[in-house]
C-alpha atoms as a PDB file:
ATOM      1  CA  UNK A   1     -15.695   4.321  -8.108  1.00  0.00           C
ATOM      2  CA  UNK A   2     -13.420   3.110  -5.498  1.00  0.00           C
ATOM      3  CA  UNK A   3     -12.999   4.316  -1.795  1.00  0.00           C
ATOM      4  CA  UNK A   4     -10.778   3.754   1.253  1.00  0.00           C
ATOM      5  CA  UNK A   5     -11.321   4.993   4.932  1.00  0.00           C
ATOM      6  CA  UNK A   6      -8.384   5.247   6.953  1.00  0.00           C
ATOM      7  CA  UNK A   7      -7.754   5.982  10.861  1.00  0.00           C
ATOM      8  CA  UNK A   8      -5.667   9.298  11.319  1.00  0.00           C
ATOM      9  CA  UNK A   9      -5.669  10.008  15.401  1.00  0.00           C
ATOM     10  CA  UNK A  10      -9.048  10.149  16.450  1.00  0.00           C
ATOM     11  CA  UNK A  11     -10.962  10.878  13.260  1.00  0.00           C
ATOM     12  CA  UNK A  12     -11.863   8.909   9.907  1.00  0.00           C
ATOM     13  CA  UNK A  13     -10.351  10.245   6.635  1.00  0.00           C
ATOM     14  CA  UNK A  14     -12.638   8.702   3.273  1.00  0.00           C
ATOM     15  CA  UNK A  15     -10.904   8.588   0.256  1.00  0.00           C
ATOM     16  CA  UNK A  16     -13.007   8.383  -3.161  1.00  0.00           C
ATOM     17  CA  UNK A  17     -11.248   8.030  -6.467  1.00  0.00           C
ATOM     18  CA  UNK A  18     -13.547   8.127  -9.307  1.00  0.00           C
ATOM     19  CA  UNK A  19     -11.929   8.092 -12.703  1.00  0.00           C
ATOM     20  CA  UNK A  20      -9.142  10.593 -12.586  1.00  0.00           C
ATOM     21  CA  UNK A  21     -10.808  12.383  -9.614  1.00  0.00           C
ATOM     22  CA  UNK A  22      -9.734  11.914  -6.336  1.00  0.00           C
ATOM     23  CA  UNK A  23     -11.739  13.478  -3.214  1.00  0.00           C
ATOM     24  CA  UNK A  24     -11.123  13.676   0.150  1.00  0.00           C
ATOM     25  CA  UNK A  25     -13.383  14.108   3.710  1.00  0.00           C
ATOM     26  CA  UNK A  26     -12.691  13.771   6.926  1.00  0.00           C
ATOM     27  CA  UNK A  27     -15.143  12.894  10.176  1.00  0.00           C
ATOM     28  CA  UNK A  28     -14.438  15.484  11.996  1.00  0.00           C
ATOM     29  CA  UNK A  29     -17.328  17.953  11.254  1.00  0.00           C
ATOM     30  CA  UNK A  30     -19.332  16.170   9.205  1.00  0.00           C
ATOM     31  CA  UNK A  31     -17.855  17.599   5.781  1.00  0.00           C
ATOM     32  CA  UNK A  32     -18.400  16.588   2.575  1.00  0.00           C
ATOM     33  CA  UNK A  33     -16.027  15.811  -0.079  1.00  0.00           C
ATOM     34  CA  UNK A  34     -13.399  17.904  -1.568  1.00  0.00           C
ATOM     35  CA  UNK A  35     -10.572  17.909  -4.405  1.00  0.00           C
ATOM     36  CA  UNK A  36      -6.653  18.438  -3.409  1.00  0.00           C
ATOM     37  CA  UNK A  37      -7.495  22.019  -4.460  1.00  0.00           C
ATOM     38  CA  UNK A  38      -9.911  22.344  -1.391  1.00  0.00           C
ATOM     39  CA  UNK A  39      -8.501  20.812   1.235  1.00  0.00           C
ATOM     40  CA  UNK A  40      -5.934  22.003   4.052  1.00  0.00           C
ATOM     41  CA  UNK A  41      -2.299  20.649   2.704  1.00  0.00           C
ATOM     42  CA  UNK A  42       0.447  21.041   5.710  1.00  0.00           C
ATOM     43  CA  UNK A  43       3.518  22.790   4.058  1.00  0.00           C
ATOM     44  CA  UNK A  44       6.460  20.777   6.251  1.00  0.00           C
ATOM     45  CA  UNK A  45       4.936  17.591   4.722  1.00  0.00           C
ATOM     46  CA  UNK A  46       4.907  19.304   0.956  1.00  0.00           C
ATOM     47  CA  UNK A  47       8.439  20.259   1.837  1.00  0.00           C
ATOM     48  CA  UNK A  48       9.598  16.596   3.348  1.00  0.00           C
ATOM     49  CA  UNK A  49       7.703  14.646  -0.296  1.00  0.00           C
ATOM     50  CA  UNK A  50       9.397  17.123  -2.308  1.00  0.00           C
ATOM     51  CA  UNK A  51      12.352  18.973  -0.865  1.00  0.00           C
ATOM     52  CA  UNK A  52      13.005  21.226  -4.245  1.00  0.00           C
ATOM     53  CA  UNK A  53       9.663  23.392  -2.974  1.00  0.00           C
ATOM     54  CA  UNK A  54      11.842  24.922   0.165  1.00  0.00           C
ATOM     55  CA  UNK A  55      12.089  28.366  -0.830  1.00  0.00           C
ATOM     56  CA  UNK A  56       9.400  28.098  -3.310  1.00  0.00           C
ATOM     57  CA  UNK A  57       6.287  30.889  -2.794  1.00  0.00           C
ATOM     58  CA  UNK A  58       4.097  28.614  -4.786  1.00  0.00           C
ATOM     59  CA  UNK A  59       4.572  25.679  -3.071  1.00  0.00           C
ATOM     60  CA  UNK A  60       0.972  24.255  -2.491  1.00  0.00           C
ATOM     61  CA  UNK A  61       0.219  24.611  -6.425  1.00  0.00           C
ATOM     62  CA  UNK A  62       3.380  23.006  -7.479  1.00  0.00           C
ATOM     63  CA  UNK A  63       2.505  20.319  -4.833  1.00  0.00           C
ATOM     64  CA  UNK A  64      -1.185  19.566  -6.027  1.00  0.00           C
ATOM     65  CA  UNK A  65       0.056  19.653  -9.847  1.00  0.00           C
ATOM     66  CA  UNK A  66       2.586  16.800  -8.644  1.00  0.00           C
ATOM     67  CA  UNK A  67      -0.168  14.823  -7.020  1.00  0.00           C
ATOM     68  CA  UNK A  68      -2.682  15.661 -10.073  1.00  0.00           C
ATOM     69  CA  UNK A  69       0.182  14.231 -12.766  1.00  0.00           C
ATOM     70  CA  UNK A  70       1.428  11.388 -10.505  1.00  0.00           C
ATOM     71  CA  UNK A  71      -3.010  10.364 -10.742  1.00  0.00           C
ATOM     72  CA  UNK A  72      -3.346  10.944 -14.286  1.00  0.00           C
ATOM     73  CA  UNK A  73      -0.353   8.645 -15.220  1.00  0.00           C
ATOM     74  CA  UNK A  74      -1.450   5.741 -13.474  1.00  0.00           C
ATOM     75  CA  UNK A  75      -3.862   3.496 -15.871  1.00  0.00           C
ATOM     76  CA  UNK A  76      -6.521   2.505 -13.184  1.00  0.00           C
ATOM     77  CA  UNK A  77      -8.735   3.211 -10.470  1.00  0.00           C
ATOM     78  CA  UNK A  78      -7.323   0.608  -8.512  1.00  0.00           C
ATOM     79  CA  UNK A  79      -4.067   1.638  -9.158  1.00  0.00           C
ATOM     80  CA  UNK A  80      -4.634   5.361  -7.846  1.00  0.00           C
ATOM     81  CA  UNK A  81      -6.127   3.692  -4.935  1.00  0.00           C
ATOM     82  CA  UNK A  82      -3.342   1.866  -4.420  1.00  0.00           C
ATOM     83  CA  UNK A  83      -0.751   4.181  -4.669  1.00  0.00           C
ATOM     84  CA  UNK A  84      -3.081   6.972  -1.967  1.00  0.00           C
ATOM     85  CA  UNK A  85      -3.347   3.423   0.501  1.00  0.00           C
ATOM     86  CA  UNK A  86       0.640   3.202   0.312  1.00  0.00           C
ATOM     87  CA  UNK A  87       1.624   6.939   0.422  1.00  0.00           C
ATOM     88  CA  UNK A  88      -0.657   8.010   3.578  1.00  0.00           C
ATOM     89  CA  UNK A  89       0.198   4.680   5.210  1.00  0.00           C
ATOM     90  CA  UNK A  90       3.350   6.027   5.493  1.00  0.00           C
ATOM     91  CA  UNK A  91       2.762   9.617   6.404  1.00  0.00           C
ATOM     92  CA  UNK A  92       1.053   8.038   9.506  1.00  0.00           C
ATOM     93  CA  UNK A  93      -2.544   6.891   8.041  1.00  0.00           C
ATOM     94  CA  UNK A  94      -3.868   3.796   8.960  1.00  0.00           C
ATOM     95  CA  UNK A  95      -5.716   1.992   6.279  1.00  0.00           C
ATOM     96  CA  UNK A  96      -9.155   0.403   7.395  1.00  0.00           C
ATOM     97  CA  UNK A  97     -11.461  -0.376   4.838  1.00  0.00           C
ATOM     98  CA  UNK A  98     -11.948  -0.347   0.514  1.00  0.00           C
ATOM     99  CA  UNK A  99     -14.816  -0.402  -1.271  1.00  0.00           C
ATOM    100  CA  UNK A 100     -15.349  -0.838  -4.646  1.00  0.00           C
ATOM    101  CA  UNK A 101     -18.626   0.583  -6.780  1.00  0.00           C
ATOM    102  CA  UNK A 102     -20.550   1.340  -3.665  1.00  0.00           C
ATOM    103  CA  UNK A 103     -20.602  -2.041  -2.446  1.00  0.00           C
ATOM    104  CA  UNK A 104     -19.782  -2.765   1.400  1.00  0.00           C
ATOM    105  CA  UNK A 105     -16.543  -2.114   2.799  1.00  0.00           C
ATOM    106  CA  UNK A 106     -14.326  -4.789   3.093  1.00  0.00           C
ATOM    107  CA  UNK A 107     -11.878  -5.018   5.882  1.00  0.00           C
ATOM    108  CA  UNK A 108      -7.894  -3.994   4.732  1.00  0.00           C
ATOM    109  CA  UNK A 109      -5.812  -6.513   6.730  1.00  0.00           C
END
């Protein structure tokens, strides 16, 4: 199991990839974790990663089947980690903390 928490406007998103599985929870009221399938996805920002799901009705599943291959092709925890740290770093995410088998977090510079 590795985690990151990152700073998005005024609340804490958590980040928890464990194996293949990658959950998601926010601050803001104290929810608990959720899959891509369960969580609110914004469709401009679907449209702006993948521009071919314009006029597409289906565009939220063809968008969490993307994510869900992009995960399963990469060979480690760390790697999945590393590639959620760099893609919502640059949708406006700030990166604060990892941590690594439940261990404290350590401080992302």
């Amino acid at each position: 199991m590795i985690g990151a928490i990152f700073k998005y406007g005024i609340q804490l998103v958590e980040v928890r990839v464990i194996d293949k599985k990658v959950l998601f929870r926010t601050s803001q009221f104290n929810s608990s974790f959720a899959d891509i399938k369960g969580i609110k996805l914004n469709q401009e920002g679907c449209i702006k990663e993948f521009p071919d799901l314009i006029d597409k009705e289906d565009w939220r599943e063809q968008t969490i089947e993307r994510f869900q291959e992009k995960i399963n092709n990469l060979q480690s925890e760390k790697d999945r980690i590393e590639y959620i740290i760099e893609d919502l770093t640059k949708h406006g995410y700030e990166p604060k903390y990892i941590q690594k088998q439940g261990f404290r977090p350590i401080k992302i510079k």
